[in-house]
PDB file of N, CA and C in Angstrom:
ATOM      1  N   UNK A   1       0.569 113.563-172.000  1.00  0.00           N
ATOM      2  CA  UNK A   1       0.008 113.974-173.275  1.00  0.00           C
ATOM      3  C   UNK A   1      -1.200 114.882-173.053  1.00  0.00           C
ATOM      4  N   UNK A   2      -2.099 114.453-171.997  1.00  0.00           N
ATOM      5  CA  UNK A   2      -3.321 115.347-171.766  1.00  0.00           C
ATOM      6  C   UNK A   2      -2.835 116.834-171.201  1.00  0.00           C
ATOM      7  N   UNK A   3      -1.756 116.830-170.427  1.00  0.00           N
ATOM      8  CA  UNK A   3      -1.182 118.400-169.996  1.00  0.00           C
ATOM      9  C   UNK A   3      -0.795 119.163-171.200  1.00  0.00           C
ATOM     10  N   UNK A   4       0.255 118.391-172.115  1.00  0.00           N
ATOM     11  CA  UNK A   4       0.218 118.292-173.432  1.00  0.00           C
ATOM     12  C   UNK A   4      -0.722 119.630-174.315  1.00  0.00           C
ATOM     13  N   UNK A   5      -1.711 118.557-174.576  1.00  0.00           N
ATOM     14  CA  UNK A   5      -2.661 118.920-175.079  1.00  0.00           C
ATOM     15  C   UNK A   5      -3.657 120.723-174.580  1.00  0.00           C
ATOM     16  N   UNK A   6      -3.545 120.327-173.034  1.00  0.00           N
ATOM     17  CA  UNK A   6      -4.214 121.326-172.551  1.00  0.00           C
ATOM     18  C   UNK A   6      -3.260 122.622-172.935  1.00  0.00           C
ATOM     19  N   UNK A   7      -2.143 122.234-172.306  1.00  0.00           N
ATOM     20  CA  UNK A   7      -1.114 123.399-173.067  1.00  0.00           C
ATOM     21  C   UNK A   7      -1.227 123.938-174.326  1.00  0.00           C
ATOM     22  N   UNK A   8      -1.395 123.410-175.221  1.00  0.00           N
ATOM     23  CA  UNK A   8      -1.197 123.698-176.911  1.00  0.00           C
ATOM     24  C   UNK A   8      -2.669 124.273-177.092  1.00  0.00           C
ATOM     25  N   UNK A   9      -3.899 123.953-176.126  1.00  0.00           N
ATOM     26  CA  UNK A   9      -4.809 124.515-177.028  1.00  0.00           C
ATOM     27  C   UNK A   9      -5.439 125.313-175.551  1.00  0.00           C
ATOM     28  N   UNK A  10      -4.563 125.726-175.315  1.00  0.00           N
ATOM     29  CA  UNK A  10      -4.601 127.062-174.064  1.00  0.00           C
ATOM     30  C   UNK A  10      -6.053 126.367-173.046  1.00  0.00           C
ATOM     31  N   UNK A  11      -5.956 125.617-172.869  1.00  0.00           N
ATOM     32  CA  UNK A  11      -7.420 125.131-171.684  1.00  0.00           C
ATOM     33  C   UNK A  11      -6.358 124.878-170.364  1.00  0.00           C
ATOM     34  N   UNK A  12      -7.117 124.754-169.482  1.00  0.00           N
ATOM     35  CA  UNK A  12      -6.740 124.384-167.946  1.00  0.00           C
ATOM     36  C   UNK A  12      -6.356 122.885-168.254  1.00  0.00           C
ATOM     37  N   UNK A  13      -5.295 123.193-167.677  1.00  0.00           N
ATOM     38  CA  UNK A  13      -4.359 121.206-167.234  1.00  0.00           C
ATOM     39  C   UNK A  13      -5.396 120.577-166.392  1.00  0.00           C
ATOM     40  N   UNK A  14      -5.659 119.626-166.357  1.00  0.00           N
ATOM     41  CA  UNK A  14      -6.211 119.028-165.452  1.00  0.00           C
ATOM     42  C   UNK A  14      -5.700 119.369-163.756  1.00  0.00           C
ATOM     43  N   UNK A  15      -6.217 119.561-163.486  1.00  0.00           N
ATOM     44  CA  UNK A  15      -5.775 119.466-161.295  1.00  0.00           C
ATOM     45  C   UNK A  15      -6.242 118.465-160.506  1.00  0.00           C
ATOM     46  N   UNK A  16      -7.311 117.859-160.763  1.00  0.00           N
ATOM     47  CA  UNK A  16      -7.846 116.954-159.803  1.00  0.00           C
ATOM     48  C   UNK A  16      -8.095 115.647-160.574  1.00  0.00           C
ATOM     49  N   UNK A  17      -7.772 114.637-159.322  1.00  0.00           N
ATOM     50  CA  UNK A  17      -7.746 113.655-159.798  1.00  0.00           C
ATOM     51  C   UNK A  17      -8.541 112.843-159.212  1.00  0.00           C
ATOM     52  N   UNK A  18      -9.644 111.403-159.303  1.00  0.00           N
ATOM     53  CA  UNK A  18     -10.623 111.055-159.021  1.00  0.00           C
ATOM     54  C   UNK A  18     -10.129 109.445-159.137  1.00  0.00           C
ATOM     55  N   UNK A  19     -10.980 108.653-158.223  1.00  0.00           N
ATOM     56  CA  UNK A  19     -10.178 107.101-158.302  1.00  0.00           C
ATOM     57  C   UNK A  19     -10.856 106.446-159.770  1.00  0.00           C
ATOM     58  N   UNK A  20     -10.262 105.475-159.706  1.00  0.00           N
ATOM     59  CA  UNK A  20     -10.903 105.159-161.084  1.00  0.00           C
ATOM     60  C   UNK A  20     -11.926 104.386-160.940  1.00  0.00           C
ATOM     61  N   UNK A  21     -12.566 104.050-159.342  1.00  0.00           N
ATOM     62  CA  UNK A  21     -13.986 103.434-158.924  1.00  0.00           C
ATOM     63  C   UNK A  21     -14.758 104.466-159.597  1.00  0.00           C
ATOM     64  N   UNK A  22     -14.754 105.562-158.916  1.00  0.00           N
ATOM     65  CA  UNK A  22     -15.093 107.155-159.032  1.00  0.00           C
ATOM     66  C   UNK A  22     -15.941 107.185-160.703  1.00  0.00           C
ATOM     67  N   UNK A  23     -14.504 107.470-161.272  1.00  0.00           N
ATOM     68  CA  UNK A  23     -14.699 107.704-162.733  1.00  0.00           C
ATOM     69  C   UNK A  23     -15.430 106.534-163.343  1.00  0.00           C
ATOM     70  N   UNK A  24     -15.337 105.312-163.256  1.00  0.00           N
ATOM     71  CA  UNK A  24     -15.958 104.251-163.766  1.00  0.00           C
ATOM     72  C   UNK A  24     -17.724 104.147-163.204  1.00  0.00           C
ATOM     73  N   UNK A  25     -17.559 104.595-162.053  1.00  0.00           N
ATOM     74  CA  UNK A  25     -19.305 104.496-161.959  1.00  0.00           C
ATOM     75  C   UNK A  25     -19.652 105.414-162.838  1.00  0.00           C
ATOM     76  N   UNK A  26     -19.629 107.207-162.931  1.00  0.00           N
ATOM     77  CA  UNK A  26     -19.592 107.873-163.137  1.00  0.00           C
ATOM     78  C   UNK A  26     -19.942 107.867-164.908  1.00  0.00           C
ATOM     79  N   UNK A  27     -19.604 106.685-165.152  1.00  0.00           N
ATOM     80  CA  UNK A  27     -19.173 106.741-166.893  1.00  0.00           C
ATOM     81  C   UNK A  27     -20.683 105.723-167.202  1.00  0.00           C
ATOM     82  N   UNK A  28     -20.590 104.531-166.258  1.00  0.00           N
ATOM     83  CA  UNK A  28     -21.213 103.672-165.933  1.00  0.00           C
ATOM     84  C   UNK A  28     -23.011 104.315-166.204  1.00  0.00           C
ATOM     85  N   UNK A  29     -23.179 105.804-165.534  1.00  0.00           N
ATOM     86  CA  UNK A  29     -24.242 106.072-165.215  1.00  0.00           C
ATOM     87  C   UNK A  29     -24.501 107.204-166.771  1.00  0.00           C
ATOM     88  N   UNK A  30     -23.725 107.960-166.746  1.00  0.00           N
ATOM     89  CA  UNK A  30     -23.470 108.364-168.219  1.00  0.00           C
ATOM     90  C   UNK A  30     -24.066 107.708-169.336  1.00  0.00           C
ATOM     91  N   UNK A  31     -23.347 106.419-169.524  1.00  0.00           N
ATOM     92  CA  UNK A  31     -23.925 105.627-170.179  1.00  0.00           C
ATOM     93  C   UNK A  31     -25.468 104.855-170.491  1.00  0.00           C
ATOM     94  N   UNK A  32     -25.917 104.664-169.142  1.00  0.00           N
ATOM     95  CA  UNK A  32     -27.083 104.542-169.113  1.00  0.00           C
ATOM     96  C   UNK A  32     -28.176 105.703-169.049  1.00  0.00           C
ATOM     97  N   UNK A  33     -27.759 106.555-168.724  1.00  0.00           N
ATOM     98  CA  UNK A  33     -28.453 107.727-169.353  1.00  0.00           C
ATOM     99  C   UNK A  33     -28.872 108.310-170.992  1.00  0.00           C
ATOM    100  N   UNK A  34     -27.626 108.414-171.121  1.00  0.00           N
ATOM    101  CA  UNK A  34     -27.424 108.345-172.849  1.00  0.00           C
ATOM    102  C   UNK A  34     -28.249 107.459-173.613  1.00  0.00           C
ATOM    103  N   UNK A  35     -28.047 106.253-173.174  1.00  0.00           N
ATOM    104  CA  UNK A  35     -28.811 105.151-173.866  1.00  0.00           C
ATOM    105  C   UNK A  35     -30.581 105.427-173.990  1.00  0.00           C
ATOM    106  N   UNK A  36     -30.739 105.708-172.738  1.00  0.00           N
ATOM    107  CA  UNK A  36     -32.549 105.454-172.176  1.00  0.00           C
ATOM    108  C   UNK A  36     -32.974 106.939-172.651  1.00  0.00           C
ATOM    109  N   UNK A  37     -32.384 108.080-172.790  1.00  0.00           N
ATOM    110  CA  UNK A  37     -32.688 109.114-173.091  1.00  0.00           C
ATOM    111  C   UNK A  37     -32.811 109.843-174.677  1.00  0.00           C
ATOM    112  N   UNK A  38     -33.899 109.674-175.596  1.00  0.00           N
ATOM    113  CA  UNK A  38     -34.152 109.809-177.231  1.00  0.00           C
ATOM    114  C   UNK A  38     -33.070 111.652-177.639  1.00  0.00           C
ATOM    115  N   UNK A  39     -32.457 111.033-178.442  1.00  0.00           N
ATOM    116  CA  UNK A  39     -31.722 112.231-179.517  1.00  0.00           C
ATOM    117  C   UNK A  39     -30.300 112.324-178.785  1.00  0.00           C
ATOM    118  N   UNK A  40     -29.449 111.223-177.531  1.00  0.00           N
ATOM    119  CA  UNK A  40     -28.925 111.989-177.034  1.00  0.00           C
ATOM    120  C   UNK A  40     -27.338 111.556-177.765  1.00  0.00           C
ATOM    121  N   UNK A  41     -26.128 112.330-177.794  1.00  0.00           N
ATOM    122  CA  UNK A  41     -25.356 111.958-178.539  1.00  0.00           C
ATOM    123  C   UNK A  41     -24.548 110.832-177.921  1.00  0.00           C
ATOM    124  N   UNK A  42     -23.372 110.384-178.007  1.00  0.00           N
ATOM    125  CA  UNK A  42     -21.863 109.853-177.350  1.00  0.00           C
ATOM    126  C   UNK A  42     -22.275 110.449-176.223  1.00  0.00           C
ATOM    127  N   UNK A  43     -22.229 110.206-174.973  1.00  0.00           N
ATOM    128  CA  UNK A  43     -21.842 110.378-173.512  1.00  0.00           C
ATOM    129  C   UNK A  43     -20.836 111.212-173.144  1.00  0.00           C
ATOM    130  N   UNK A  44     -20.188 111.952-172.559  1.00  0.00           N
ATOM    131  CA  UNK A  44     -19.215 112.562-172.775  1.00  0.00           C
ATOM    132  C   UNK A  44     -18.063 112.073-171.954  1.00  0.00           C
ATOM    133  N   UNK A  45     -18.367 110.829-171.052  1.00  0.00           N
ATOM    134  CA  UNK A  45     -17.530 109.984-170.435  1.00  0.00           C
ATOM    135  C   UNK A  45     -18.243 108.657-170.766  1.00  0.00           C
ATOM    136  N   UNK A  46     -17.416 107.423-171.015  1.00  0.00           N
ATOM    137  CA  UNK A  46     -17.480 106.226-170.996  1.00  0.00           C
ATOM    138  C   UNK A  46     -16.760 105.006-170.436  1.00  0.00           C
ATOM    139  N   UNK A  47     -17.036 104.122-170.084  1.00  0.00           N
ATOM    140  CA  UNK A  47     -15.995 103.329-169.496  1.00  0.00           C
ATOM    141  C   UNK A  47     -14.817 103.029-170.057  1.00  0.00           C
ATOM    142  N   UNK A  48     -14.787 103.028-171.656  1.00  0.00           N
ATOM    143  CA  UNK A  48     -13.875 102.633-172.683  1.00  0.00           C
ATOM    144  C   UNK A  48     -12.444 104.005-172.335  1.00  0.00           C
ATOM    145  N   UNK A  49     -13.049 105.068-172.432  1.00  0.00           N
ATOM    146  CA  UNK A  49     -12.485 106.411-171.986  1.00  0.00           C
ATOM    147  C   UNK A  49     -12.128 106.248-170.771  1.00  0.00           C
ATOM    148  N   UNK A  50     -12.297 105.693-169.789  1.00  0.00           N
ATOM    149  CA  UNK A  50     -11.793 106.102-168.504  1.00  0.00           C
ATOM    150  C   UNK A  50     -10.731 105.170-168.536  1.00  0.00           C
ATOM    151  N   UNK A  51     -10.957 104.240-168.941  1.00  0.00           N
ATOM    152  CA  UNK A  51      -9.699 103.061-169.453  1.00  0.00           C
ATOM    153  C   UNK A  51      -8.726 103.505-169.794  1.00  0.00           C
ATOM    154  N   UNK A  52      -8.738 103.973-170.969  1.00  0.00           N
ATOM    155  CA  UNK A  52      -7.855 104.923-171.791  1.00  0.00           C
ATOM    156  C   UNK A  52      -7.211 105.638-170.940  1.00  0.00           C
ATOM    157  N   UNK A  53      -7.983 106.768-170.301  1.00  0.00           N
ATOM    158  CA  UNK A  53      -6.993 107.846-169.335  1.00  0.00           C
ATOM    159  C   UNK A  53      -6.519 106.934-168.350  1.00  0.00           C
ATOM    160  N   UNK A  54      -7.106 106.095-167.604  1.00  0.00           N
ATOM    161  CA  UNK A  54      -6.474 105.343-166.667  1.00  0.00           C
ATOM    162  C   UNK A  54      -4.766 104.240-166.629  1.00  0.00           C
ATOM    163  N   UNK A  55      -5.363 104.054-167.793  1.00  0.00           N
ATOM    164  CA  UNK A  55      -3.878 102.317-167.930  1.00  0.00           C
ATOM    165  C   UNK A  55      -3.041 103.333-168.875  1.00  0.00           C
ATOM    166  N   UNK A  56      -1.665 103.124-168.592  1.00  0.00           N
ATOM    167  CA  UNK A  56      -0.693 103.663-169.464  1.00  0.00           C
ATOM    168  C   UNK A  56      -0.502 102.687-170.747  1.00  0.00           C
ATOM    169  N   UNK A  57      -0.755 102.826-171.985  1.00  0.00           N
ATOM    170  CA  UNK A  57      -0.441 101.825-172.830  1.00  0.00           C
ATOM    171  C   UNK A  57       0.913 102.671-174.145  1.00  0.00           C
ATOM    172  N   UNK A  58       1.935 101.385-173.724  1.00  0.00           N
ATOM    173  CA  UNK A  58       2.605 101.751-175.484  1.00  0.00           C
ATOM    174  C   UNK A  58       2.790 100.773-176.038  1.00  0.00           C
ATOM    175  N   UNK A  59       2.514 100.640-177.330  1.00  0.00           N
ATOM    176  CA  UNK A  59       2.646 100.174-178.330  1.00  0.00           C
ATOM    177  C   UNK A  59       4.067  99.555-178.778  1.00  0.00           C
ATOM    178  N   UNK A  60       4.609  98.662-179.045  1.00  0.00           N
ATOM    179  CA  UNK A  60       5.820  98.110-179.704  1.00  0.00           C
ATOM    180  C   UNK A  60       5.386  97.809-181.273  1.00  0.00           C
ATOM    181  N   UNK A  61       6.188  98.674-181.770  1.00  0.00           N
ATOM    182  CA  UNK A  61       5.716  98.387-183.835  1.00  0.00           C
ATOM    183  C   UNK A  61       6.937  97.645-184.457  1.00  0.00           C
ATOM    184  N   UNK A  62       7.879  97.205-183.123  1.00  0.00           N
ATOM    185  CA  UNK A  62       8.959  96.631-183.412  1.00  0.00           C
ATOM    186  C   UNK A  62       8.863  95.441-184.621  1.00  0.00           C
ATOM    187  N   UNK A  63       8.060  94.339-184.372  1.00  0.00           N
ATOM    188  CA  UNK A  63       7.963  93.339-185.002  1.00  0.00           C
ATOM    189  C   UNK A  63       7.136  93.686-186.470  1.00  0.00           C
ATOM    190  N   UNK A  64       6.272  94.512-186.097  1.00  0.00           N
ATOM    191  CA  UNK A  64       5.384  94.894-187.636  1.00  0.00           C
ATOM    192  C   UNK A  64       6.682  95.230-188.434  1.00  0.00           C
ATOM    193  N   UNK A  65       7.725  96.437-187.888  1.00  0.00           N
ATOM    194  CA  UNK A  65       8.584  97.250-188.848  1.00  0.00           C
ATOM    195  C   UNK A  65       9.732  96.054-189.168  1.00  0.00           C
ATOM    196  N   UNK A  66      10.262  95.194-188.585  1.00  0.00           N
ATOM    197  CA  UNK A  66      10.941  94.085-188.739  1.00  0.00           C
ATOM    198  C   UNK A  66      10.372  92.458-189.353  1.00  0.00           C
ATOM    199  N   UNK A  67       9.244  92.348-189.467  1.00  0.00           N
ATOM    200  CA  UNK A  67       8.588  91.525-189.864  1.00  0.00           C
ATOM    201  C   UNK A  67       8.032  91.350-191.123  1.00  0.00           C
ATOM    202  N   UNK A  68       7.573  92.043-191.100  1.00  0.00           N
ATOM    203  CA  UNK A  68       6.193  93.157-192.730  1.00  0.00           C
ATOM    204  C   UNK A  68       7.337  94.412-193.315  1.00  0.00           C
ATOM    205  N   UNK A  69       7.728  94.579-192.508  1.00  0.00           N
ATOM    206  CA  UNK A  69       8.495  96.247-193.380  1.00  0.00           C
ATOM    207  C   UNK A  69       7.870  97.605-193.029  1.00  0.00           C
ATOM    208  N   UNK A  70       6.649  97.419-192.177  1.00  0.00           N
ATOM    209  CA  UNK A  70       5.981  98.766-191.887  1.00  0.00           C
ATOM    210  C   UNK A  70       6.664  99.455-191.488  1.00  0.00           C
ATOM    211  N   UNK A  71       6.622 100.625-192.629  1.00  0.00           N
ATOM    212  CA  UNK A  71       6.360 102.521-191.567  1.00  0.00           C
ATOM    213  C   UNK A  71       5.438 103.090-191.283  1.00  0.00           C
ATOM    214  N   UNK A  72       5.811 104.013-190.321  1.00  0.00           N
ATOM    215  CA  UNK A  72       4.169 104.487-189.967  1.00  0.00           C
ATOM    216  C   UNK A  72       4.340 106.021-190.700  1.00  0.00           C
ATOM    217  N   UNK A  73       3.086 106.325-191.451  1.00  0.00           N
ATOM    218  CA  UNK A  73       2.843 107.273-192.465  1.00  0.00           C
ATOM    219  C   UNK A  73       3.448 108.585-191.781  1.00  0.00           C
ATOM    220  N   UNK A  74       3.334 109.056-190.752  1.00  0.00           N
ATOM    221  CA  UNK A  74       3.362 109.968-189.930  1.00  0.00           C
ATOM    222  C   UNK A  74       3.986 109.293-188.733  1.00  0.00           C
ATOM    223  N   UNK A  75       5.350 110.294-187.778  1.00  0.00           N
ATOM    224  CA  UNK A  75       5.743 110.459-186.521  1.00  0.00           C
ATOM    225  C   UNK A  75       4.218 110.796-185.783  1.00  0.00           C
ATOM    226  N   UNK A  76       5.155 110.341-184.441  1.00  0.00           N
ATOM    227  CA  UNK A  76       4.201 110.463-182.975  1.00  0.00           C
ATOM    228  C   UNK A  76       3.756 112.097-183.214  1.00  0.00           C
ATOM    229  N   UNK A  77       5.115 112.699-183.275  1.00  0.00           N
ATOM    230  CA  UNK A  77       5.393 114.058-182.780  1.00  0.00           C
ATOM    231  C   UNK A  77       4.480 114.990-184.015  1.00  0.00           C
ATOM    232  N   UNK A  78       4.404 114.490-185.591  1.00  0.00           N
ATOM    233  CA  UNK A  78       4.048 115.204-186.610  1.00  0.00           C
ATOM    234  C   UNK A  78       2.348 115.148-186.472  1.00  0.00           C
ATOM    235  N   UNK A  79       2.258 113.379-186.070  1.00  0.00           N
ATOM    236  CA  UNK A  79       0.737 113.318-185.626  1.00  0.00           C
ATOM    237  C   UNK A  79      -0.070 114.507-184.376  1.00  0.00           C
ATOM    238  N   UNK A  80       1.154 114.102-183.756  1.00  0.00           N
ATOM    239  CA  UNK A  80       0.209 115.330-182.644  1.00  0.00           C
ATOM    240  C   UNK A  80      -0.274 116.955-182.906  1.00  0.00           C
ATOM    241  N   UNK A  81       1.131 117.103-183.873  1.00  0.00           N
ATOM    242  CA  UNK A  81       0.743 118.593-184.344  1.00  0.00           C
ATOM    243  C   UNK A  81      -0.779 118.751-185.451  1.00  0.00           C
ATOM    244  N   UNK A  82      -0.609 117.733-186.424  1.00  0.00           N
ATOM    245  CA  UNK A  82      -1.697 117.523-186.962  1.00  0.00           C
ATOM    246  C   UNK A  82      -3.098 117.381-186.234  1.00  0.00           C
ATOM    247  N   UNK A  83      -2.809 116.756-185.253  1.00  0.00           N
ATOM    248  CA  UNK A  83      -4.215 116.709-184.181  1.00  0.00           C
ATOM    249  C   UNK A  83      -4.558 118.179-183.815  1.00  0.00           C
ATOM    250  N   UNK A  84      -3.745 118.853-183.375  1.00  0.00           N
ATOM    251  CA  UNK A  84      -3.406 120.273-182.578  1.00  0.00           C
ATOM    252  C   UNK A  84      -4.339 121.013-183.685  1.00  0.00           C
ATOM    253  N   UNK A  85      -3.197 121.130-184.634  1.00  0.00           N
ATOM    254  CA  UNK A  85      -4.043 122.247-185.707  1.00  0.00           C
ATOM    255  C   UNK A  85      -5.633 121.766-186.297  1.00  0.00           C
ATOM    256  N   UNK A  86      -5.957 120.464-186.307  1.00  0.00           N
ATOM    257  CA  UNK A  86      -7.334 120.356-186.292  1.00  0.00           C
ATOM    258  C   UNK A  86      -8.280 120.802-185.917  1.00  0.00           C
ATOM    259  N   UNK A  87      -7.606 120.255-184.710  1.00  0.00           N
ATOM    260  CA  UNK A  87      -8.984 120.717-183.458  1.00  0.00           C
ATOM    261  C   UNK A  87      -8.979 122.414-183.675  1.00  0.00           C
ATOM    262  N   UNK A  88      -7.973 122.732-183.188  1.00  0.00           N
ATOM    263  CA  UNK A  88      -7.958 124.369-183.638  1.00  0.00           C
ATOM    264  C   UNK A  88      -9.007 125.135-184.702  1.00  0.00           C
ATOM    265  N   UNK A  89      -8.926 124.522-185.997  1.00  0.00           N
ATOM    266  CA  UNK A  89      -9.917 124.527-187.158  1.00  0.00           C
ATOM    267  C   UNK A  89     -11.228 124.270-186.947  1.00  0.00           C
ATOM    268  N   UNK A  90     -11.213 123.267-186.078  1.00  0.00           N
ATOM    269  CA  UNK A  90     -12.837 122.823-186.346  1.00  0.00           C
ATOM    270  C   UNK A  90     -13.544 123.205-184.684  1.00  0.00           C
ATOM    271  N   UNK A  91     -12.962 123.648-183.935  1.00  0.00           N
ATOM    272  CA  UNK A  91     -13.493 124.047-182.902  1.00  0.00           C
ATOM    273  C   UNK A  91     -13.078 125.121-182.326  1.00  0.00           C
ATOM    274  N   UNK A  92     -14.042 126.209-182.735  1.00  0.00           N
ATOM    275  CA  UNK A  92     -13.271 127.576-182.529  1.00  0.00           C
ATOM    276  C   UNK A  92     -13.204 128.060-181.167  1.00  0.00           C
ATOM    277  N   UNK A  93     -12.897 128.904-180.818  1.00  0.00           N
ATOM    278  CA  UNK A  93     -12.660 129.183-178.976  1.00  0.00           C
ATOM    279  C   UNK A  93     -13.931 129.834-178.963  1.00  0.00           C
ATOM    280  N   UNK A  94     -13.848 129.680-177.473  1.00  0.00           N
ATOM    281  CA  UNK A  94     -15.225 130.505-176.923  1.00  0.00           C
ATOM    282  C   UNK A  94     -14.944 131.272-176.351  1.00  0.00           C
ATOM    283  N   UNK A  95     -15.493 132.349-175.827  1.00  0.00           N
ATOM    284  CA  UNK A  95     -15.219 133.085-174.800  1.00  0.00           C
ATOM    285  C   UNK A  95     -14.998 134.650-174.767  1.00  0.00           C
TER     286      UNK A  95
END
């Protein structure tokens, strides 16, 4: 999804890859920076985030949609485009 992504909004794919000791200190120190430092925003890495990129997670909506009756308002595929053209909108290119 992140190659994905890099694709659709013309940025560099990722190339390198870092252990997730690596990235977790890394986020670790981020964090405590951010914190101790006045005006500063979100971190731009966090441990919660490195999680995320790290563990593969999917979801089963099996039992919600068989159980309750849920649909989900929006596809995977319609969501992503919606993400796409967002970001597009609200963050214009640089360069």
């Amino acid at each position: 999804m992140i190659r994905r992504v890099a694709i659709e909004l013309e940025l560099p794919s990722p190339r390198k890859k870092i252990s997730y000791k690596t990235a977790d200190a890394l986020a670790r120190i981020f964090e405590l920076l951010f914190r101790v430092l006045p005006g500063m925003p979100e971190p731009p890495l966090t441990r919660y985030s490195v999680s995320l990129l790290a563990n593969s997670t999917t979801l089963d909506i099996s039992a919600a949609r068989n159980d309750l009756g849920y649909k989900p308002r929006i596809a995977v595929e319609e969501g992503f485009v919606k993400f796409i053209n967002w970001w597009k909108n609200t963050h214009p290119i640089q360069g």
